[in-house]
C-alpha atoms as a PDB file:
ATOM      1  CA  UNK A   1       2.472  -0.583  18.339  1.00  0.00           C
ATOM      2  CA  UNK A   2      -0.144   0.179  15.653  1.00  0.00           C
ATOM      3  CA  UNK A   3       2.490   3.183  14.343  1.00  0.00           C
ATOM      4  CA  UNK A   4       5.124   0.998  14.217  1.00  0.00           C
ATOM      5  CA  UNK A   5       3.009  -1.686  12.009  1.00  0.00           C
ATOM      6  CA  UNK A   6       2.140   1.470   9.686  1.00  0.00           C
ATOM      7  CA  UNK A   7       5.691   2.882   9.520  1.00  0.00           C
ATOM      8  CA  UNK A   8       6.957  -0.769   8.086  1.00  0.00           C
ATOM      9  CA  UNK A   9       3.701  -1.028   5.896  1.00  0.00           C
ATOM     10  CA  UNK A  10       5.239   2.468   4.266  1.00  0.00           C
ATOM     11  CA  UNK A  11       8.577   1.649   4.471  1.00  0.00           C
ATOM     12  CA  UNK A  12       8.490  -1.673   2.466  1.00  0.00           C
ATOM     13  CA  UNK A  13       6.116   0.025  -0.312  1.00  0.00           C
ATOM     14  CA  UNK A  14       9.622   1.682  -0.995  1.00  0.00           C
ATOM     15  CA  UNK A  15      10.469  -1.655  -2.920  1.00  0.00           C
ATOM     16  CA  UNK A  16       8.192  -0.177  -5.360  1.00  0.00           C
ATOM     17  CA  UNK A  17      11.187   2.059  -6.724  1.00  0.00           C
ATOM     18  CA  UNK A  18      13.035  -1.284  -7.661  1.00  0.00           C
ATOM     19  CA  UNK A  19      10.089  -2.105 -10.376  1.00  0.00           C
ATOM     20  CA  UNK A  20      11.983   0.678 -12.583  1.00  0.00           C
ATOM     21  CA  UNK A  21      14.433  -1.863 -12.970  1.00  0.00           C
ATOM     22  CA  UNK A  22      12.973  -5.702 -12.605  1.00  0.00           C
ATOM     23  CA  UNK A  23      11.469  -7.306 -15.190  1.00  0.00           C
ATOM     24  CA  UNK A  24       7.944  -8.984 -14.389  1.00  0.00           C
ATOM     25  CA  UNK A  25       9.474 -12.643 -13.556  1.00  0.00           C
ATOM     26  CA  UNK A  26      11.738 -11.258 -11.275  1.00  0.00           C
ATOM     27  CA  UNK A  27       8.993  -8.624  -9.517  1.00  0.00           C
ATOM     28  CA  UNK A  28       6.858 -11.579  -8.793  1.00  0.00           C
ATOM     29  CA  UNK A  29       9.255 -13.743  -7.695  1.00  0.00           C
ATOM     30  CA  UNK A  30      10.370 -10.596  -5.272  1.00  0.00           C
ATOM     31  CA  UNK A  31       6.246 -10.743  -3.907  1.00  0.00           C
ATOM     32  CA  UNK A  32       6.518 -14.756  -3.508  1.00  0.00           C
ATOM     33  CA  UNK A  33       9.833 -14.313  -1.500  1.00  0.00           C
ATOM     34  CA  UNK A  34       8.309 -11.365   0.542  1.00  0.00           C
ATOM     35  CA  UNK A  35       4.848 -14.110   1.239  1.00  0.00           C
ATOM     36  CA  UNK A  36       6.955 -16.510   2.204  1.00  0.00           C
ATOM     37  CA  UNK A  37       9.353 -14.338   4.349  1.00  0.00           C
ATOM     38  CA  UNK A  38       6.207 -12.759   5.948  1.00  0.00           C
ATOM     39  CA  UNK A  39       4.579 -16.088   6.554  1.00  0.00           C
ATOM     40  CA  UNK A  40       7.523 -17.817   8.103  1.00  0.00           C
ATOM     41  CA  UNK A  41      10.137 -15.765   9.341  1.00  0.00           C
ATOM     42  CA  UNK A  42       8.725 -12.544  10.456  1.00  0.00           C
ATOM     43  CA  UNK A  43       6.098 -13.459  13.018  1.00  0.00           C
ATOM     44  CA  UNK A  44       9.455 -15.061  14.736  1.00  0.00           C
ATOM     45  CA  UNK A  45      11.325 -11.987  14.165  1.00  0.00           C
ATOM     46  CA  UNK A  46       9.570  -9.591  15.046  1.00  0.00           C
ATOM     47  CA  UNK A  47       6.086 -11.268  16.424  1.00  0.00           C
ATOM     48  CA  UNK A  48       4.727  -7.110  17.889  1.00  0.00           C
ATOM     49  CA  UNK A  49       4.363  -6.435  13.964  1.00  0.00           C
ATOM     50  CA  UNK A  50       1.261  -8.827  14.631  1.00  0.00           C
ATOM     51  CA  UNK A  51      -2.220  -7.425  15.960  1.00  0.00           C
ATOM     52  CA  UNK A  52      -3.349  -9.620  18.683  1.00  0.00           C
ATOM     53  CA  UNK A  53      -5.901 -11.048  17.324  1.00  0.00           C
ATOM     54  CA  UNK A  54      -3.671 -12.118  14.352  1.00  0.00           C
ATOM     55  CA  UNK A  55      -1.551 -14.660  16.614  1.00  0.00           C
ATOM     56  CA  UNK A  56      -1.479 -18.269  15.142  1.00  0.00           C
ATOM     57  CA  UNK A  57      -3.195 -17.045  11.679  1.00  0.00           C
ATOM     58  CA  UNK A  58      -0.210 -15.845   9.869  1.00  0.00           C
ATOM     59  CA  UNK A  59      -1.710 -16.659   6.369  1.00  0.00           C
ATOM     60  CA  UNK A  60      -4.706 -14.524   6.714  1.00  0.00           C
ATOM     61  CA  UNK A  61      -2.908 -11.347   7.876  1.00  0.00           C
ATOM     62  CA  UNK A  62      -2.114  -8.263   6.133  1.00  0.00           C
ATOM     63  CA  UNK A  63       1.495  -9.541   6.916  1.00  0.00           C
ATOM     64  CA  UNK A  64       0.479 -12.105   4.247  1.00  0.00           C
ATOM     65  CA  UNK A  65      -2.287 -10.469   2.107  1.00  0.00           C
ATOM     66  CA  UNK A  66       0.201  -7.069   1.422  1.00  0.00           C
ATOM     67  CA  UNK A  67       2.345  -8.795  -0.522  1.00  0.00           C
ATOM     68  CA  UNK A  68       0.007 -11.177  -2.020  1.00  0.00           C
ATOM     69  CA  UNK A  69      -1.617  -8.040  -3.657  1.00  0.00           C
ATOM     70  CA  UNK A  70       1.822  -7.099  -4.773  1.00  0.00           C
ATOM     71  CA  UNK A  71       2.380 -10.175  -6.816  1.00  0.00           C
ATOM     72  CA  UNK A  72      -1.638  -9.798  -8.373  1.00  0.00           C
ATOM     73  CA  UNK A  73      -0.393  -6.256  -9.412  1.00  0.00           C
ATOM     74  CA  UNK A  74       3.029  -7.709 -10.867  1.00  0.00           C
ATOM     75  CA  UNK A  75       1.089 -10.350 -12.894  1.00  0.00           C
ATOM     76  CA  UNK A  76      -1.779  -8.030 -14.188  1.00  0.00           C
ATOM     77  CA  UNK A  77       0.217  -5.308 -15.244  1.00  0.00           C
ATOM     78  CA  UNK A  78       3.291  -7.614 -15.482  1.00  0.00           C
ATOM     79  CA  UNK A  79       3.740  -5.123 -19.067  1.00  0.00           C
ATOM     80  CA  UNK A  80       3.528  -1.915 -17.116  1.00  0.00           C
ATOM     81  CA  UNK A  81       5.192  -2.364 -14.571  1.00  0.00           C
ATOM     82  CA  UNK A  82       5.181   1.431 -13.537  1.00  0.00           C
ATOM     83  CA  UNK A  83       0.734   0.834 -13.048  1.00  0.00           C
ATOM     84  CA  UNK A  84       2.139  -2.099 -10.442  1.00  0.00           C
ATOM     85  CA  UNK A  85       4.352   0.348  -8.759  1.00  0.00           C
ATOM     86  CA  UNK A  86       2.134   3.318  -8.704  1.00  0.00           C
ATOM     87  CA  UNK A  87      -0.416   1.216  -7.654  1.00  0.00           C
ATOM     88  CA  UNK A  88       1.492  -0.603  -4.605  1.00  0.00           C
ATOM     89  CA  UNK A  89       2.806   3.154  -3.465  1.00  0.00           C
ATOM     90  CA  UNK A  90      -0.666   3.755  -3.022  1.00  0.00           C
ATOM     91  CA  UNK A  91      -1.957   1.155  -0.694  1.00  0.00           C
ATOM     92  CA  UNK A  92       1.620   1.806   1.003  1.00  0.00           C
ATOM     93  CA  UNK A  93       1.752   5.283   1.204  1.00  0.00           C
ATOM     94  CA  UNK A  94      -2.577   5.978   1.489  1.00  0.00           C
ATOM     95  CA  UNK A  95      -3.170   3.020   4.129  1.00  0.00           C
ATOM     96  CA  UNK A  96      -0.386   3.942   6.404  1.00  0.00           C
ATOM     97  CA  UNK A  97      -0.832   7.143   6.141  1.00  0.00           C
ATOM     98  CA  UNK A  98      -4.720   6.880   6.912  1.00  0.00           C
ATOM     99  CA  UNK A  99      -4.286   4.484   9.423  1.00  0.00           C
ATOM    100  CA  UNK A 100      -1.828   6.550  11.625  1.00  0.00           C
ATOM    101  CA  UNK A 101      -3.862   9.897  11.356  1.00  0.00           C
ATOM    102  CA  UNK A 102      -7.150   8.037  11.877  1.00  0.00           C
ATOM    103  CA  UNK A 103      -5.720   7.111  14.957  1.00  0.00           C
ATOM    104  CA  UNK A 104      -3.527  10.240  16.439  1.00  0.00           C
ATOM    105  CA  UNK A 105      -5.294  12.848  15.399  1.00  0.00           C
ATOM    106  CA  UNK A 106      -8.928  13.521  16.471  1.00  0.00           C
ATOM    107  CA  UNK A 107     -11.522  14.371  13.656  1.00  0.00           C
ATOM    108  CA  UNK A 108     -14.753  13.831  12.994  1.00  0.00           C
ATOM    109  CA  UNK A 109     -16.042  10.635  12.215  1.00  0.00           C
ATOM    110  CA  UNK A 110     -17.516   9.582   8.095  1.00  0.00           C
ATOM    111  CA  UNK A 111     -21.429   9.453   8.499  1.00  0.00           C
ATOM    112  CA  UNK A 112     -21.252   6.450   6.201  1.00  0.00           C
ATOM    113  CA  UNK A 113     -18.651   5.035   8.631  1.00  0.00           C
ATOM    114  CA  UNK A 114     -18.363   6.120  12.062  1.00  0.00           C
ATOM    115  CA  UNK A 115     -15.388   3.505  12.401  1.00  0.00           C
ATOM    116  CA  UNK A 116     -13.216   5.777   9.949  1.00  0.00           C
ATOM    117  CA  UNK A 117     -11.926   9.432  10.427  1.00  0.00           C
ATOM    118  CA  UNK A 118     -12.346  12.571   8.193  1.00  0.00           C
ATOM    119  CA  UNK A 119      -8.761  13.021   9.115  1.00  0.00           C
ATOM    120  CA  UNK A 120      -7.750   9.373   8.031  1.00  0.00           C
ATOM    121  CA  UNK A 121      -9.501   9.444   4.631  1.00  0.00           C
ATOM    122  CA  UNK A 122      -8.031  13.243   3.585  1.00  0.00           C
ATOM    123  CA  UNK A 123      -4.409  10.978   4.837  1.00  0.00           C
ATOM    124  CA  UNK A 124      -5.081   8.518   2.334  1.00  0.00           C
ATOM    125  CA  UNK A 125      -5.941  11.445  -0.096  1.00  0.00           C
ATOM    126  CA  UNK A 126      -3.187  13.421  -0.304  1.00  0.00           C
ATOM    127  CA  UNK A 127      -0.667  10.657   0.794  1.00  0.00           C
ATOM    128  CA  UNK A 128      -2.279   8.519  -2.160  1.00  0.00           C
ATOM    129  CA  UNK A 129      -2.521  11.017  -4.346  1.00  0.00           C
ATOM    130  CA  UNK A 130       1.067  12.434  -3.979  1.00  0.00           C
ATOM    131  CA  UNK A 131       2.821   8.497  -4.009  1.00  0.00           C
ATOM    132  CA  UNK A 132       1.021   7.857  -7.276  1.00  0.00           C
ATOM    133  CA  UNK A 133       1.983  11.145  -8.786  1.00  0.00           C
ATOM    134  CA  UNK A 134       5.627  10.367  -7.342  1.00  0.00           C
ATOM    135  CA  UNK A 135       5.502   7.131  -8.299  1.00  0.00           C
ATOM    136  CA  UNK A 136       4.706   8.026 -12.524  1.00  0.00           C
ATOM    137  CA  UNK A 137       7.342  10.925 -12.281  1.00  0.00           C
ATOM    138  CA  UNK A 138       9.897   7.622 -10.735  1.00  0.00           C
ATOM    139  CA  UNK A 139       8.597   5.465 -13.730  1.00  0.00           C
ATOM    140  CA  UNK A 140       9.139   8.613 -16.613  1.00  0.00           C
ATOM    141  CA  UNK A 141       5.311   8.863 -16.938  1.00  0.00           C
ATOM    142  CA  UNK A 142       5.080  12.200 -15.208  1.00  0.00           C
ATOM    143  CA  UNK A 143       6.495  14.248 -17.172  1.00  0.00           C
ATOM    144  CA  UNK A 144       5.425  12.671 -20.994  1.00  0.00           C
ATOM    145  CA  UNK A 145       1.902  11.256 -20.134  1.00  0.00           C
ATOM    146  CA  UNK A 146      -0.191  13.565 -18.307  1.00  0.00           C
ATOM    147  CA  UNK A 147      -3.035  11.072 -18.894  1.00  0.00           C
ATOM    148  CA  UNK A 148      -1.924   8.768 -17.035  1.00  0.00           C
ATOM    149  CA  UNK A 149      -0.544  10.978 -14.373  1.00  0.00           C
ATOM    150  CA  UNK A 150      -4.561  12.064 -13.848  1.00  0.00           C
ATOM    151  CA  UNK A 151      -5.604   8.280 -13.798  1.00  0.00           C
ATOM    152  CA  UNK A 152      -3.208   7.320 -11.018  1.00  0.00           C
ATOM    153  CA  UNK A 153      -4.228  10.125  -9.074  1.00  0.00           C
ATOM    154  CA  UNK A 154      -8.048   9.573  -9.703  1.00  0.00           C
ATOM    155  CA  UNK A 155      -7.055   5.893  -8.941  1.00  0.00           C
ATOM    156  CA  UNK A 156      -5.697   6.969  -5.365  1.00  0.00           C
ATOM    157  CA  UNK A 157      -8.647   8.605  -4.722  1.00  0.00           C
ATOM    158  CA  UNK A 158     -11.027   5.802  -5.644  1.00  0.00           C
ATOM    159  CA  UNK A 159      -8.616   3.513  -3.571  1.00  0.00           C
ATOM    160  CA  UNK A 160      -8.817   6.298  -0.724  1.00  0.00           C
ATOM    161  CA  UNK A 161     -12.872   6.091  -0.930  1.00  0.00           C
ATOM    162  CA  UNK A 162     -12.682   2.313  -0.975  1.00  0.00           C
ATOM    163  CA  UNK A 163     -11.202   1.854   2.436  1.00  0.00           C
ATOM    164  CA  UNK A 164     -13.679   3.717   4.178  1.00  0.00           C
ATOM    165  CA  UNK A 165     -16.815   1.228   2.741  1.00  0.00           C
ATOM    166  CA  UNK A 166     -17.971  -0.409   6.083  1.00  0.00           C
END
């Protein structure tokens, strides 16, 4: 069930691509639809996309708390909306990807966290990485601002580091 939560954790960081075209307002009030969508209608729908332990604490979820982060990305870079995207591909893209590696495919344990996977954290690497760098080519930043190309990778990999803190 736990590759079936990551699959629609990737899949919906596809809405990212529609930031190319929204304007800030409309982006946020996108995230707001999606937090009250998750909140109230998809523990109904489709109640396995909840861990166990989640059951009667909707708000606190990641079902909640995913696109909660997407509308604080919307409003901080609510004038770059191409960081916002990038940035949501990312945690997309990196955290399912880590998460389903981490747990299918057997690799050593970090020594700074025995609860996360070498495998899982080179995942969010390269699945990070490669979203973000997708992600600025999608916005038209690839291929004038190599700058910021390097920062959204570097950003990935920070982001990639991050999950693994205990």
């Amino acid at each position: 069930m736990e590759a079936h939560r990551q699959l629609v954790h990737i899949g919906v960081g596809a809405l990212a691509l529609l930031l190319r075209w929204l304007t800030w307002p409309q982006a946020a009030l996108l995230a707001v639809a999606a937090i009250a969508f998750n909140a109230l209608v998809l523990p109904r729908l489709a109640p396995r996309l909840l861990r166990t332990a989640d059951h009667g604490r909707v708000w606190t979820t990641g079902l909640v708390l995913y696109p909660m982060a997407v509308l604080a990305l919307v409003l901080v870079f609510r004038s770059r909306l191409d960081l916002a995207a990038t940035a949501w591909a990312v945690l997309a893209v990196g955290d399912g990807m880590a998460t389903l590696v981490g747990a299918h495919v057997r690799t050593a344990p970090l020594p700074w966290n025995r609860e996360k996977s070498l495998g899982g954290l080179l995942a969010f690497l390269i699945a990070g990485s490669a979203a973000a760098a997708a992600m600025q080519w999608w916005g038209g930043n690839a291929q004038t601002d190599l700058w910021v190309l390097g920062v959204a990778v570097l950003a990935a990999v920070a982001a990639g580091f991050a999950e693994t803190i205990p």
